[in-house]
N, C-alpha and C. Protein backbone atom coordinates (compact mmCIF):
# COMPACT_ATOMS: atom_id res chain seq x y z
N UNK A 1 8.31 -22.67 16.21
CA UNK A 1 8.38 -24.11 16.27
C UNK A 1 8.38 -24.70 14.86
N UNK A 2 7.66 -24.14 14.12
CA UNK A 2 7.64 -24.68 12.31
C UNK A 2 9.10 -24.71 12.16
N UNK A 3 9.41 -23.14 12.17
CA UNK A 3 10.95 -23.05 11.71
C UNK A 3 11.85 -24.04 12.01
N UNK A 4 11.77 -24.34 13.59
CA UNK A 4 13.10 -25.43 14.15
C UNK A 4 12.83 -26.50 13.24
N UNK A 5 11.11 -26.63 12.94
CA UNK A 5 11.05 -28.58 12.38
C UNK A 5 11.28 -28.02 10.93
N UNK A 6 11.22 -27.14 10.34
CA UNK A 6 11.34 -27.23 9.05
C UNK A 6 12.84 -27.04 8.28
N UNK A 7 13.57 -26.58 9.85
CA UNK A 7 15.33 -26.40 9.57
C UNK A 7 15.92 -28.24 9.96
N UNK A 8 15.36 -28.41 10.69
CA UNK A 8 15.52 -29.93 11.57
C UNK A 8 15.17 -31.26 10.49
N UNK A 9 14.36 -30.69 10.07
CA UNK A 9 14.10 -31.72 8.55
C UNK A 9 14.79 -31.46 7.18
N UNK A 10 15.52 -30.38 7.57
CA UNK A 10 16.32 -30.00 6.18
C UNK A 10 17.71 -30.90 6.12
N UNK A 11 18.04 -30.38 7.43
CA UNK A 11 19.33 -31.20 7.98
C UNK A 11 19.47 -32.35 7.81
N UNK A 12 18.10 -32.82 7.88
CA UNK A 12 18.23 -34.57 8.31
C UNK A 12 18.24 -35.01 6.64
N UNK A 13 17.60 -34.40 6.05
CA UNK A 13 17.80 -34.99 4.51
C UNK A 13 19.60 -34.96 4.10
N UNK A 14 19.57 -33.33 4.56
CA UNK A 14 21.43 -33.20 4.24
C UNK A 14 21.47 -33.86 4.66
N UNK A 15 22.08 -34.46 5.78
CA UNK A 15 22.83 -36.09 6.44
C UNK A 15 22.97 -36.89 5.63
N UNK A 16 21.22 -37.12 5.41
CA UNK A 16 21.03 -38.97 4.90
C UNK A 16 22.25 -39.04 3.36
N UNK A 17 21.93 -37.32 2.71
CA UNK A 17 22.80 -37.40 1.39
C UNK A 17 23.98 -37.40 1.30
N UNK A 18 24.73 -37.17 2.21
CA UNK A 18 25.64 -36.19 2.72
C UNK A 18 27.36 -37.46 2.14
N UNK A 19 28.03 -37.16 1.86
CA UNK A 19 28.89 -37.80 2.06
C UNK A 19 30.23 -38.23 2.99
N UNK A 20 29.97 -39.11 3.75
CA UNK A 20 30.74 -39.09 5.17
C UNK A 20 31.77 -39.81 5.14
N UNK A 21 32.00 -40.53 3.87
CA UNK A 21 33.17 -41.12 3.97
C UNK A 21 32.64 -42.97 3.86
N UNK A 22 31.17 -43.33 4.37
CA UNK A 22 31.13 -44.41 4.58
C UNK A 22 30.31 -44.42 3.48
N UNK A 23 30.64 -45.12 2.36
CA UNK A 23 29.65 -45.69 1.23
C UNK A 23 28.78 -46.65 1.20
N UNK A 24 27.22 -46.30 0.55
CA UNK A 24 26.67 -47.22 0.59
C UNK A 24 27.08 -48.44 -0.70
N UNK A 25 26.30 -48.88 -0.74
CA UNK A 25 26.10 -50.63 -2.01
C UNK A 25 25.69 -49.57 -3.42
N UNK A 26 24.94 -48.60 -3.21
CA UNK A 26 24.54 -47.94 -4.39
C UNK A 26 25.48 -46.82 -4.66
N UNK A 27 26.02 -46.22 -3.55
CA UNK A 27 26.61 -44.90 -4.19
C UNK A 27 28.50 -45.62 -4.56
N UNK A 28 28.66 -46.85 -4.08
CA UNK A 28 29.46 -47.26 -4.44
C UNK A 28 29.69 -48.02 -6.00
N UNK A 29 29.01 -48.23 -6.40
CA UNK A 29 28.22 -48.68 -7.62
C UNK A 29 28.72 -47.49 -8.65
N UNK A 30 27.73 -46.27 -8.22
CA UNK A 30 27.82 -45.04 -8.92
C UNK A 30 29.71 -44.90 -8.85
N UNK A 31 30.12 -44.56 -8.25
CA UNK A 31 31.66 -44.26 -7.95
C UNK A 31 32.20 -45.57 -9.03
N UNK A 32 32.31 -46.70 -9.11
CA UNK A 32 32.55 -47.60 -10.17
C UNK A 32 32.23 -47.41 -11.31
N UNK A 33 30.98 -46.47 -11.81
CA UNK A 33 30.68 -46.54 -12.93
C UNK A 33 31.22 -45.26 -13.64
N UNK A 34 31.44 -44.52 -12.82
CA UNK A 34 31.98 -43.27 -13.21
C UNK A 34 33.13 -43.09 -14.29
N UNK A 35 33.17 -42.82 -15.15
CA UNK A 35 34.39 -43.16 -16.01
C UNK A 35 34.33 -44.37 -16.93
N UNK A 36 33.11 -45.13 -16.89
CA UNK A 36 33.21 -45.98 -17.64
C UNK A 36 32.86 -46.03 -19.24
N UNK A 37 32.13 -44.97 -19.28
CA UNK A 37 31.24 -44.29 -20.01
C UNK A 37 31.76 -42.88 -20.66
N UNK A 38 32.23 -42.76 -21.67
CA UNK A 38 32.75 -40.93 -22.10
C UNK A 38 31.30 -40.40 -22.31
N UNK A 39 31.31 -39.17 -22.55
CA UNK A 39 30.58 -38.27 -22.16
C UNK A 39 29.89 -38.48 -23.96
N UNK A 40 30.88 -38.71 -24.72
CA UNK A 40 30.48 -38.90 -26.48
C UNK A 40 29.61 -39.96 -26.53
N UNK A 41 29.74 -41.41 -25.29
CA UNK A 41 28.75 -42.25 -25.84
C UNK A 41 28.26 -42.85 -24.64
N UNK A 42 27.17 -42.44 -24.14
CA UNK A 42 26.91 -42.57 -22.50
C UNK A 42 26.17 -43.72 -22.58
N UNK A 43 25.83 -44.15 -21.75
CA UNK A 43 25.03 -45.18 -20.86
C UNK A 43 23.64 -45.87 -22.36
N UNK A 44 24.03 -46.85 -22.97
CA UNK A 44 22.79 -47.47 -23.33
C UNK A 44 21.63 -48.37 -23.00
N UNK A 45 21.28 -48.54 -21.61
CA UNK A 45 20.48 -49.01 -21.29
C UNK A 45 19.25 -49.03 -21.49
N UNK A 46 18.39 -49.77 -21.35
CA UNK A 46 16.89 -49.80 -21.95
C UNK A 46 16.36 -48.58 -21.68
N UNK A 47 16.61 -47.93 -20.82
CA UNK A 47 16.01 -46.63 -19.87
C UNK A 47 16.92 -45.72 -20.04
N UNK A 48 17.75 -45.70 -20.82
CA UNK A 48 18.62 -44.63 -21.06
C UNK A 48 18.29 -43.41 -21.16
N UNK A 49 17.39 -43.20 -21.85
CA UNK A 49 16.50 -41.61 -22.27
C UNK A 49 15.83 -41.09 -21.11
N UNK A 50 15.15 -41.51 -20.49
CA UNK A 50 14.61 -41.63 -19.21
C UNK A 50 13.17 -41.57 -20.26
N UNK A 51 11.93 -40.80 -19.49
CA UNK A 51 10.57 -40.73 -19.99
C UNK A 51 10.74 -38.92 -20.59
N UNK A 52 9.51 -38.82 -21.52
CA UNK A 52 9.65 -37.39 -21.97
C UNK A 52 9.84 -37.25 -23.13
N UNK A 53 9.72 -35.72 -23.76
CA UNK A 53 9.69 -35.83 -24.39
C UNK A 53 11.41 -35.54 -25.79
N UNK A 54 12.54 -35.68 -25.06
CA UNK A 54 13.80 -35.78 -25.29
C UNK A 54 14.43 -36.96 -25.51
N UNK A 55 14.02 -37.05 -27.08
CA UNK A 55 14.61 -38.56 -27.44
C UNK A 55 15.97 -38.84 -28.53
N UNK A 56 16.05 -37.31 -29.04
CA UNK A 56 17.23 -37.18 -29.74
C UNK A 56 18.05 -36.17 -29.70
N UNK A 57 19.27 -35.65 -28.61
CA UNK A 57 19.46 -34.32 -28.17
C UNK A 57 20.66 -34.45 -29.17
N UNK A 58 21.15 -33.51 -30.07
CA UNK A 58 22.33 -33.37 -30.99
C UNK A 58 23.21 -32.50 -29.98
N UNK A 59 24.64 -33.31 -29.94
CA UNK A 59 25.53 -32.43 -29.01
C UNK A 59 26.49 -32.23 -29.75
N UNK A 60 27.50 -30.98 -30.21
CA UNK A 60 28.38 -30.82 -30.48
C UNK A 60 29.11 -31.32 -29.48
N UNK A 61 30.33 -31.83 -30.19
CA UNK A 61 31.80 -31.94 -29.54
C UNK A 61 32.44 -30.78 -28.73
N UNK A 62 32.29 -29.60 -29.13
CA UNK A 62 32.87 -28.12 -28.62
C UNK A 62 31.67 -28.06 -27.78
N UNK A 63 31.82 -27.07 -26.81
CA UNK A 63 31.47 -26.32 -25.69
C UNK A 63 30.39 -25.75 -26.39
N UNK A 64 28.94 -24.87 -26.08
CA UNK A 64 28.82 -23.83 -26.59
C UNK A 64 28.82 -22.80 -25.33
N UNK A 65 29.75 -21.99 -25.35
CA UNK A 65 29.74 -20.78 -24.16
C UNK A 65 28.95 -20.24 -23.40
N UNK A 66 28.04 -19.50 -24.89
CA UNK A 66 26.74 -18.90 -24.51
C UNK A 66 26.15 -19.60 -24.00
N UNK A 67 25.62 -20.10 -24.16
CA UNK A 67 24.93 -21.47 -23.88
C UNK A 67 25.29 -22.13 -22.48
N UNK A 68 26.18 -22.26 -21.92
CA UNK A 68 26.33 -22.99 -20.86
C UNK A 68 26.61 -21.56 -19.94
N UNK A 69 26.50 -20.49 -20.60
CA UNK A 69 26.84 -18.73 -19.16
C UNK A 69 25.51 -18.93 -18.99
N UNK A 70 24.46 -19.10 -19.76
CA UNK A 70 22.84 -19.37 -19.69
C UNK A 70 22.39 -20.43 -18.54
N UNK A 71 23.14 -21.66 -18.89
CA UNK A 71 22.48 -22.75 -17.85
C UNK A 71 23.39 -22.59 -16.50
N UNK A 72 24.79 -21.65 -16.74
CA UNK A 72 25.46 -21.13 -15.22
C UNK A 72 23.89 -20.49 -14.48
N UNK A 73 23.92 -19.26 -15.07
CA UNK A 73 22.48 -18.35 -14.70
C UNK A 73 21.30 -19.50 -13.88
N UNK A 74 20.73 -20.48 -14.45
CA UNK A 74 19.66 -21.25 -14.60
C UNK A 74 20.42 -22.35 -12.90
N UNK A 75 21.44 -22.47 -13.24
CA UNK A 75 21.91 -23.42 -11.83
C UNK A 75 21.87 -21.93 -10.63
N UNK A 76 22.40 -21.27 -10.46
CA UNK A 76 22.99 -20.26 -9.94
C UNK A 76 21.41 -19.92 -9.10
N UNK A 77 19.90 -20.16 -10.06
CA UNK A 77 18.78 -19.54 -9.34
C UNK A 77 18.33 -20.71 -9.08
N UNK A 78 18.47 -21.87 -9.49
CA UNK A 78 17.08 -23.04 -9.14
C UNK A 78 17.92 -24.05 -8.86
N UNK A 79 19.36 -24.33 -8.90
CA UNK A 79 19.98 -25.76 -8.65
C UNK A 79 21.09 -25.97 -7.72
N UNK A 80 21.29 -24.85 -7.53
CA UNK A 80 22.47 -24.59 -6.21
C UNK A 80 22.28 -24.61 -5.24
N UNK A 81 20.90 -24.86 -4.70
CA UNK A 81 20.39 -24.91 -3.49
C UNK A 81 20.87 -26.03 -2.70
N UNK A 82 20.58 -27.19 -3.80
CA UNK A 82 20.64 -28.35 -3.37
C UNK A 82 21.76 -29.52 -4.06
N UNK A 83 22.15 -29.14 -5.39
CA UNK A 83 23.15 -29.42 -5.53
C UNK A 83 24.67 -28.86 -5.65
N UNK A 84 25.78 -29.55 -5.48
CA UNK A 84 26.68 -29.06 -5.68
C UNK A 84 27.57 -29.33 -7.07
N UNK A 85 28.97 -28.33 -7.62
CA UNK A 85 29.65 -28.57 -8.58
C UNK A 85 30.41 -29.85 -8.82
N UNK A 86 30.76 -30.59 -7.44
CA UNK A 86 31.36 -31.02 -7.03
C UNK A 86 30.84 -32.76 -7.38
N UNK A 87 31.44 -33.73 -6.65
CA UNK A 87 30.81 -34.94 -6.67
C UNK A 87 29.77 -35.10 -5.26
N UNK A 88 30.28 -34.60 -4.20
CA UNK A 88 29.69 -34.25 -3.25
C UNK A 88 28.20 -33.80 -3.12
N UNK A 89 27.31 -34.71 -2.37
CA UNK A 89 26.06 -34.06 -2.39
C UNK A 89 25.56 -33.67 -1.27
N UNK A 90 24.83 -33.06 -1.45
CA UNK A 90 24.16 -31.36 -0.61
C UNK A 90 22.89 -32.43 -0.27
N UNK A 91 21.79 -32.16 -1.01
CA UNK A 91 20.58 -32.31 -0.90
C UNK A 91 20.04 -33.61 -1.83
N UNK A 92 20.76 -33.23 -3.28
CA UNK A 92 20.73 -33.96 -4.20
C UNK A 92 21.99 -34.28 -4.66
N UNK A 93 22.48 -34.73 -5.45
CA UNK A 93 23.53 -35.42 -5.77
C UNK A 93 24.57 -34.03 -6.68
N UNK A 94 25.60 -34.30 -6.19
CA UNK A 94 27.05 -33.57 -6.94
C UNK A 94 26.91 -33.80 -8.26
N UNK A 95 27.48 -32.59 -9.25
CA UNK A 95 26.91 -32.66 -10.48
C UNK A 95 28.06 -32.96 -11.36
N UNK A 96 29.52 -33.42 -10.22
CA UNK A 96 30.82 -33.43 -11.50
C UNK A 96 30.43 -35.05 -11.74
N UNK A 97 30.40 -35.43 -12.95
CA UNK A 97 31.08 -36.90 -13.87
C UNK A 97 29.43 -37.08 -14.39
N UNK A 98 28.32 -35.93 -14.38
CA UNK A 98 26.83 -36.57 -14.70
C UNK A 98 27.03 -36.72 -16.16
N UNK A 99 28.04 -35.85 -16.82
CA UNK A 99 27.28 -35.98 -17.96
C UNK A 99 28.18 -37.85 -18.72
N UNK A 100 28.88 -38.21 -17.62
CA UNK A 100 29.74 -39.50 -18.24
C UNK A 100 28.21 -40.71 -17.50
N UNK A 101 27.53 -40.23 -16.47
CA UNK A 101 26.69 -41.34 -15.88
C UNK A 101 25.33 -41.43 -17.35
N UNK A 102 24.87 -40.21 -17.59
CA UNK A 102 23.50 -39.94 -17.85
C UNK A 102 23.79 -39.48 -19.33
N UNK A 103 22.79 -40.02 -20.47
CA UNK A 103 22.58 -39.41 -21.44
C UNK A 103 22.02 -37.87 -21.16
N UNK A 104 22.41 -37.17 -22.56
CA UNK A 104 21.87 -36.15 -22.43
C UNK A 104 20.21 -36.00 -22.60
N UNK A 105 19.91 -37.28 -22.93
CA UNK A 105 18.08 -36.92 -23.12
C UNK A 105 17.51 -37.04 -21.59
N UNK A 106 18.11 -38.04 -20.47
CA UNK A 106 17.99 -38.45 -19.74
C UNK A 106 18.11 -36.99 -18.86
N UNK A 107 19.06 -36.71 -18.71
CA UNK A 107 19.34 -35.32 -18.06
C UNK A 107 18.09 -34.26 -18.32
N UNK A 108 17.97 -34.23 -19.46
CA UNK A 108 17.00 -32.87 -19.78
C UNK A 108 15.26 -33.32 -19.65
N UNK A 109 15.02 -35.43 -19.65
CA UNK A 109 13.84 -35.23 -19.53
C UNK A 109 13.64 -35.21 -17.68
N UNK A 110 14.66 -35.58 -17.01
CA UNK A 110 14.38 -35.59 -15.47
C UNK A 110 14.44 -34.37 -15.58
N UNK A 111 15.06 -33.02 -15.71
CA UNK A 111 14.93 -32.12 -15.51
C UNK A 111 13.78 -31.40 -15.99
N UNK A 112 12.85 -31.77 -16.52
CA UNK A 112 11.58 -30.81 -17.41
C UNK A 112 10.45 -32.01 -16.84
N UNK A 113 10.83 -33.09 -16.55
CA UNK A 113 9.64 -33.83 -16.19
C UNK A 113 9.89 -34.88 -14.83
N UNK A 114 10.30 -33.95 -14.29
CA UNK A 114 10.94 -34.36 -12.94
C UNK A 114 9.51 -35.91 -12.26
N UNK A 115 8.72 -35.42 -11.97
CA UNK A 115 7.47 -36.52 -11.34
C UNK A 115 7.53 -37.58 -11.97
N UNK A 116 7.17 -37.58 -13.24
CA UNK A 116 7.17 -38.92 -14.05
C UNK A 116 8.25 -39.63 -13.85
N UNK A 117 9.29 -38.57 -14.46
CA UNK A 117 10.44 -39.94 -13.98
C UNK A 117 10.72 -40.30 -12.65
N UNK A 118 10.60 -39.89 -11.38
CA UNK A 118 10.73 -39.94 -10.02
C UNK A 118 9.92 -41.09 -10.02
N UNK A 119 8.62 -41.33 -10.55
CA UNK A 119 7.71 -42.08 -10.75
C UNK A 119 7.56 -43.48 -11.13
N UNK A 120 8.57 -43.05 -12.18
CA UNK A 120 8.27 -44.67 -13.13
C UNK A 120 10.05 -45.08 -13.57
N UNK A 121 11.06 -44.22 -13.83
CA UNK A 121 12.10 -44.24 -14.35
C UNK A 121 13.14 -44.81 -12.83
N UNK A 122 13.47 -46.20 -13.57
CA UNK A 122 14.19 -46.72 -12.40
C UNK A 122 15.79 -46.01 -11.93
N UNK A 123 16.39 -45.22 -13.12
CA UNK A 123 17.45 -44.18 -12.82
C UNK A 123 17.11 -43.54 -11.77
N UNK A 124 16.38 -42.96 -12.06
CA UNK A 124 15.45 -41.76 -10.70
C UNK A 124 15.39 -42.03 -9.54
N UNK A 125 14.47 -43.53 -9.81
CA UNK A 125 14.03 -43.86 -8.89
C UNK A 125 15.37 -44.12 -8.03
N UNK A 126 16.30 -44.87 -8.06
CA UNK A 126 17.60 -45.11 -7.62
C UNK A 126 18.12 -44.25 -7.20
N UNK A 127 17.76 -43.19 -7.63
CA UNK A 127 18.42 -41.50 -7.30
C UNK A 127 17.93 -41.23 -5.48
N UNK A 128 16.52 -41.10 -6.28
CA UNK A 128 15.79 -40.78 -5.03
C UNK A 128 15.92 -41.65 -3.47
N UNK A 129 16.53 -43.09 -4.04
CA UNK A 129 16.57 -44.03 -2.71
C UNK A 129 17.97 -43.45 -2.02
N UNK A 130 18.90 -43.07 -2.68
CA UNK A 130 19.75 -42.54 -1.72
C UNK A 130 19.65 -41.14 -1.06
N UNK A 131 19.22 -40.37 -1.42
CA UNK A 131 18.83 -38.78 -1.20
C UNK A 131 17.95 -38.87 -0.97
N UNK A 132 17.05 -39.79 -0.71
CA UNK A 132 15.58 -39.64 -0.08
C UNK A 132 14.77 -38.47 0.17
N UNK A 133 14.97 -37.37 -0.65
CA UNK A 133 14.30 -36.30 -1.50
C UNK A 133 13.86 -35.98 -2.28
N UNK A 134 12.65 -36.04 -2.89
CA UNK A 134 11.95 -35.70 -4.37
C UNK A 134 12.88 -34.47 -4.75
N UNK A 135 13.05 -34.30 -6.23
CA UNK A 135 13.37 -33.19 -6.68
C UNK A 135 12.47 -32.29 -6.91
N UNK A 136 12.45 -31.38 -6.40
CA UNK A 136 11.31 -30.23 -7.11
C UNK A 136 11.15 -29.89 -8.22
N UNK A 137 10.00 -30.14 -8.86
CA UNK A 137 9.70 -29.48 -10.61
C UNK A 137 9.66 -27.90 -10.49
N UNK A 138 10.95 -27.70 -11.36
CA UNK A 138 11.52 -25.95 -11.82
C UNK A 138 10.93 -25.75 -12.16
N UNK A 139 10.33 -26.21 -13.07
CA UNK A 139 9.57 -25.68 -14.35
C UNK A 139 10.57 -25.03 -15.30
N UNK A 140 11.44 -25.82 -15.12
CA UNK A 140 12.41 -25.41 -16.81
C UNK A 140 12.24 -25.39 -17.63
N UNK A 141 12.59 -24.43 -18.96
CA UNK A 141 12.05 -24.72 -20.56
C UNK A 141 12.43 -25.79 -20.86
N UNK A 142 12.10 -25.87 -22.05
CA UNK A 142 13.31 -26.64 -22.98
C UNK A 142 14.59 -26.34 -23.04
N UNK A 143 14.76 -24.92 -23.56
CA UNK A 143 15.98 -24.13 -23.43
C UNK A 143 16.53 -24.27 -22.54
N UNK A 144 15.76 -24.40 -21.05
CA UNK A 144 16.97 -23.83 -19.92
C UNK A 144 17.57 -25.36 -19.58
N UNK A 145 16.89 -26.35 -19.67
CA UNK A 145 17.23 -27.87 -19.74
C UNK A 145 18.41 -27.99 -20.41
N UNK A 146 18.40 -27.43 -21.85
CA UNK A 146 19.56 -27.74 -22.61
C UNK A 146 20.32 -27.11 -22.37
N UNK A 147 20.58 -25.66 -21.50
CA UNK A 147 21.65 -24.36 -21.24
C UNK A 147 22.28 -25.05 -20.18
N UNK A 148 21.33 -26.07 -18.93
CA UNK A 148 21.79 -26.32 -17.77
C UNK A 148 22.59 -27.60 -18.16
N UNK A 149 22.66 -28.49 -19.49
CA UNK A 149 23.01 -29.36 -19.57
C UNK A 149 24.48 -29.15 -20.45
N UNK A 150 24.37 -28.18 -21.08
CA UNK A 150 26.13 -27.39 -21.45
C UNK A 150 26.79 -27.02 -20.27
N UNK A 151 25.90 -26.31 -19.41
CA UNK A 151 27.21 -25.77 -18.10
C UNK A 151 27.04 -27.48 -17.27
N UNK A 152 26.63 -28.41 -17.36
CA UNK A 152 27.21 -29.60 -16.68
C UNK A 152 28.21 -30.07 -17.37
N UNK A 153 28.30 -29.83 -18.62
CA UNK A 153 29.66 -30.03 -19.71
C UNK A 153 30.61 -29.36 -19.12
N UNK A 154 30.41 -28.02 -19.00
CA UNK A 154 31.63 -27.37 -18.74
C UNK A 154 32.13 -27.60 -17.94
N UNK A 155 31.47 -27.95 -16.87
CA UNK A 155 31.54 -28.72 -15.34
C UNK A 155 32.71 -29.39 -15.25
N UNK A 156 32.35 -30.56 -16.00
CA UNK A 156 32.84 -31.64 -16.11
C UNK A 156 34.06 -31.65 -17.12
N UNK A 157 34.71 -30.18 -17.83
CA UNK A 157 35.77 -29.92 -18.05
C UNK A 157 35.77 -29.90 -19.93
N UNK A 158 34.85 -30.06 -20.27
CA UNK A 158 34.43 -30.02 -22.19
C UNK A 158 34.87 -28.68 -22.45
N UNK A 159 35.58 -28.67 -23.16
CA UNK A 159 36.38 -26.94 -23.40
C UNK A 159 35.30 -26.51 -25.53
């Protein structure tokens, strides 16, 4: 009986995230903003960084390889569960056009300090109202934050 409610509640989150074709006021928003923003000079909003401790991430222009076969590895065990490559979301939100929505400090401090910002960071928080799922704290390094945030580059087509 756990099992059925604990498969039965999985589902129902997939749904709520799920993309069916009918957009909400927010994920339509997101879909508008997409592209507005290059990936060289993202989003300056007051909250841009999110909370944490990632306030100045230096990005090369080039790819780094290694580096993003690392954060492949790092998605492949802790992020594929629930998200997808795609724009399409699973559990949590599709990971193609993040790095044009989200600074890169923003990315790496939700990812290493997932609660706080779920908490207090109105990005997040916005996140969370459509996926109506907390993200689980990985417990990512530093490193694997920044490895997972090259393979969202690559993702998103940065050669």
């Amino acid at each position: 009986m756990k099992k059925f409610l604990l498969i039965a509640g999985l589902m129902i989150a997939a749904a709520a995230c799920s993309s069916n074709g009918k957009s909400d006021k927010a994920s339509e928003e997101q879909k508008q903003d997409t592209g507005k923003i290059s990936a060289t000079e993202p989003s300056t909003t007051s909250n841009d960084k999110g909370i944490g401790k990632f306030q100045d991430v230096p990005i090369d222009p080039t790819l780094n390889k290694p580096m993003a076969a690392k954060g492949k590895a790092v998605y492949d065990m802790k992020c594929s569960a629930c998200h997808k490559l795609t724009a399409d979301r699973l559990v949590g939100p599709g990971w193609s056009g993040v790095i044009k929505r989200h600074r890169p400090e923003w990315i790496m401090n939700f990812a290493t300090n997932v609660d706080e910002m779920l908490n207090k960071d109105p990005k997040a928080q916005a996140q969370l109202e459509i996926c109506l799922v907390r993200m689980p704290n990985q417990n990512l390094t530093d490193d694997d934050a920044r490895a997972v945030y090259e393979f969202m580059r690559e993702n998103d087509g940065v050669k």
